[in-house]
Protein backbone atom coordinates (compact mmCIF):
# COMPACT_ATOMS: atom_id res chain seq x y z
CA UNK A 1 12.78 0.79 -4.88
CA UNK A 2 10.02 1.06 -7.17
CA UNK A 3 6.06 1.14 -5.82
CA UNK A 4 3.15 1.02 -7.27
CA UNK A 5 -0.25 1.91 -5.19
CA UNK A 6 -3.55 0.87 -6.85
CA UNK A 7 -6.23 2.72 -5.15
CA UNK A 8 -5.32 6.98 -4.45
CA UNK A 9 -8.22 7.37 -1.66
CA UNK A 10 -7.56 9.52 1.15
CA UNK A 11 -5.42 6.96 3.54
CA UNK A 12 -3.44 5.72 -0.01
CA UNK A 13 -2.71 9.48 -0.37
CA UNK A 14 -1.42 10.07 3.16
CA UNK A 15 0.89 7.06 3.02
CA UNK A 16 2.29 8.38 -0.83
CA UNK A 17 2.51 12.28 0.38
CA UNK A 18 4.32 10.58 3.66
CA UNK A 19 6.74 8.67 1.72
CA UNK A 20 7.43 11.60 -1.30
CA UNK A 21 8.41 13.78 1.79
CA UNK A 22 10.55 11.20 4.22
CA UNK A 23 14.35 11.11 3.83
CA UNK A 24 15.10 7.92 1.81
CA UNK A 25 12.28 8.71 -0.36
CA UNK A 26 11.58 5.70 -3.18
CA UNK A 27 13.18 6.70 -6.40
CA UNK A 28 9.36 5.82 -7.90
CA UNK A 29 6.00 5.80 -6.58
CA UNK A 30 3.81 4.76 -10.05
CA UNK A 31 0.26 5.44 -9.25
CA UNK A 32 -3.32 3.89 -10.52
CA UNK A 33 -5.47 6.16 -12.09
CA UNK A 34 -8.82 5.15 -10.10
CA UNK A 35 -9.18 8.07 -8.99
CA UNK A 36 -7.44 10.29 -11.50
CA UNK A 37 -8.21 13.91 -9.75
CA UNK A 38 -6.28 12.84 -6.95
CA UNK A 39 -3.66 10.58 -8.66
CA UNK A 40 -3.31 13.71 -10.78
CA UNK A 41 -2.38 15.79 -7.75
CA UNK A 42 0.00 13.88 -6.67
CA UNK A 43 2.16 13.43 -10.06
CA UNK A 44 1.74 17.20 -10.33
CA UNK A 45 3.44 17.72 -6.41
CA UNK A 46 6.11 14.95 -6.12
CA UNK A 47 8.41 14.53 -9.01
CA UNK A 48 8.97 10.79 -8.05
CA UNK A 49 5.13 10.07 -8.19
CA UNK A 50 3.78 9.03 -11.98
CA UNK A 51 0.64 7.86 -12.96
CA UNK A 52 0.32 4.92 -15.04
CA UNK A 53 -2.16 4.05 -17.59
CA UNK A 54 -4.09 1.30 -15.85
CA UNK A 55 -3.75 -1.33 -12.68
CA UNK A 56 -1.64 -4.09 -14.60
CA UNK A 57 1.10 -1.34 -15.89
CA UNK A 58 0.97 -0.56 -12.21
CA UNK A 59 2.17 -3.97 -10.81
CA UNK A 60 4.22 -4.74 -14.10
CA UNK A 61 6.64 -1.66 -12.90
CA UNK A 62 6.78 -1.86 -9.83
CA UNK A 63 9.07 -4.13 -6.71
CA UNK A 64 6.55 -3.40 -4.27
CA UNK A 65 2.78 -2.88 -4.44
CA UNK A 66 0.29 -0.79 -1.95
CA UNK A 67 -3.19 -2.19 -2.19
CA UNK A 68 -5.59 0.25 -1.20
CA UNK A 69 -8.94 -0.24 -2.90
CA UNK A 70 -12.04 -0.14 -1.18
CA UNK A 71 -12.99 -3.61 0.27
CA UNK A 72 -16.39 -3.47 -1.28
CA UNK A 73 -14.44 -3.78 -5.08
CA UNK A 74 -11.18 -5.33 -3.17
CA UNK A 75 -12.37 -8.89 -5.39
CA UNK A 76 -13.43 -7.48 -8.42
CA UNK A 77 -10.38 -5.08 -9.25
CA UNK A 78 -7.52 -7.35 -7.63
CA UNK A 79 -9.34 -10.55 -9.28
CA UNK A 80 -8.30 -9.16 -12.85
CA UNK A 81 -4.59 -8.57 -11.96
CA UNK A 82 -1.53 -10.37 -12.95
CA UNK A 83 1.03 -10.25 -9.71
CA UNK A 84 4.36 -11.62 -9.90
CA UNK A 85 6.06 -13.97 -7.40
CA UNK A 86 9.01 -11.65 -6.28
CA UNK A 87 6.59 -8.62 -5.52
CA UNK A 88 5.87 -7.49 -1.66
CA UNK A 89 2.56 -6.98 -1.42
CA UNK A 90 1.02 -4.31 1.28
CA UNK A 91 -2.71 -4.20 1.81
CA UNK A 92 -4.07 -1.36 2.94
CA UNK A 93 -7.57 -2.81 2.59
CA UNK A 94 -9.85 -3.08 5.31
CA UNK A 95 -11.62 -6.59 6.48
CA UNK A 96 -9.50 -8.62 3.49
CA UNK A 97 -7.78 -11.01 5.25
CA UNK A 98 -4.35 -12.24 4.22
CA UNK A 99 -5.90 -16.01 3.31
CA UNK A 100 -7.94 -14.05 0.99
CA UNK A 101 -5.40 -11.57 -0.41
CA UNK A 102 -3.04 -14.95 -0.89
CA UNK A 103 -6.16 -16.13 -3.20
CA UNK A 104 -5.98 -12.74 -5.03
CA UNK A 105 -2.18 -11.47 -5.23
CA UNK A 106 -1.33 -15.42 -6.42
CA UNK A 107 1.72 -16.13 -7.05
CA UNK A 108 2.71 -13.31 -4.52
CA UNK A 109 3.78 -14.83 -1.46
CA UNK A 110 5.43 -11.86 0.48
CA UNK A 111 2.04 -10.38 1.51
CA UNK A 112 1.63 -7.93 4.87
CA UNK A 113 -1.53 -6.23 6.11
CA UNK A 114 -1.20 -2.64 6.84
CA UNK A 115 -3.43 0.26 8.55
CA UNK A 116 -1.73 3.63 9.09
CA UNK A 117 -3.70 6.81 9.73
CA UNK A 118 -4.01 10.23 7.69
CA UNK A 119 -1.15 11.82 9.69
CA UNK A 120 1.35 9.66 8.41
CA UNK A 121 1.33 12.24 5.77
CA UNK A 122 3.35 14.43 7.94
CA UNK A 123 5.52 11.18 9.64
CA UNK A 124 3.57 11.05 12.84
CA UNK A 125 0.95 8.06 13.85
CA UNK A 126 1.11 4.37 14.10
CA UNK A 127 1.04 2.09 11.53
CA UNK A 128 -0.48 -1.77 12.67
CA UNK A 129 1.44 -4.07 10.24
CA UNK A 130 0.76 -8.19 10.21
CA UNK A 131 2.67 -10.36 9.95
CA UNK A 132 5.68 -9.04 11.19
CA UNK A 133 8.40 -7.76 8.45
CA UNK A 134 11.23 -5.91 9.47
CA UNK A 135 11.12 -4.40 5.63
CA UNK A 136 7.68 -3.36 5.99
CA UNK A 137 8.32 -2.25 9.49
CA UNK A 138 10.82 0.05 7.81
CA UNK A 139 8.91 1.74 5.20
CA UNK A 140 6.35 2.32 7.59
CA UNK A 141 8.62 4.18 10.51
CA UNK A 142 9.78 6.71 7.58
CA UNK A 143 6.13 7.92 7.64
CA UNK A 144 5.64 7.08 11.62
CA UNK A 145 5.57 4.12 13.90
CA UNK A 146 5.15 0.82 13.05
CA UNK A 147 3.69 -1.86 14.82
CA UNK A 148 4.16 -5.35 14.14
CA UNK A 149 2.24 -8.09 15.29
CA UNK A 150 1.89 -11.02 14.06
CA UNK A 151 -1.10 -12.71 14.75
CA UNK A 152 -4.36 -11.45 12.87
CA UNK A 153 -6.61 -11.82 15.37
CA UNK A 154 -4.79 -9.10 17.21
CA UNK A 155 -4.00 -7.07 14.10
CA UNK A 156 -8.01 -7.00 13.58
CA UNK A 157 -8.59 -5.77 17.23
CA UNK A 158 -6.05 -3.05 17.08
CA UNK A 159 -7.95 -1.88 13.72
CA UNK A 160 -11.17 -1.84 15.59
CA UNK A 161 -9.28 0.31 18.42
């Protein structure tokens, strides 16, 4: 499985050093270079993490994508994208709801809201994932626990928790 991961804050980072390090690692983790000190450090530490030249080469090599931009730019970045129709999509973006990332991703489909926390770097901590998918579900307890619900409402109150 190939992912790419546009946004390399600190939560995007966690999630990427998780997976590197988990048994059944991706054979490719292909990185945005928004924040290029940290993208950087990553290529440098995993041998299956790249970075790419910019956001579009990101989504046109990858199977799955990890959004995790900051929701203040969430429109303007994802707005200029070209997503395909076969790609999973996995938000990691705070207070963008899946109507809205629907809008954005277009013609994406397969589109799941995630929040795990920093220590899924080291494969511990929950991971709230909506709607349910047992794939997601799956990439998520490599790294920790994941959660599935599958109404927002309640994936919006555990975020809050």
């Amino acid at each position: 499985m190939k992912i790419g991961v546009i946004g390399t804050g600190n939560i995007a980072t966690a999630v990427i050093r998780g997976l590197c390090t988990a048994q059944d690692a991706p054979e490719r983790i292909l990185l945005s270079p928004r924040n290029a000190q940290k993208s950087a450090a990553l290529a440098e530490a995993f041998a299956q993490a790249e970075v790419a030249p910019d956001n579009q080469s990101v989504i046109d090599e990858s199977d799955w994508m990890i959004l995790a931009v900051r929701p203040q730019v969430a429109h303007e970045v994802l707005s200029e994208l070209n997503f395909r129709s076969e790609q999973k999509i996995v938000s990691l973006i705070a207070a963008v709801t899946l109507d809205e990332l629907r809008d954005l991703c277009e013609p994406a489909t397969d589109i799941t809201r995630a929040v795990p926390l920093p220590p899924v770097a080291q494969h511990i901590g929950p991971t709230a994932i909506c709607p349910v998918d047992s794939d997601v579900a799956a990439l998520f307890d490599k790294i920790g626990t994941a959660v599935p619900v599958e109404d927002e409402h309640q994936f919006n109150a555990m975020c809050s928790a």
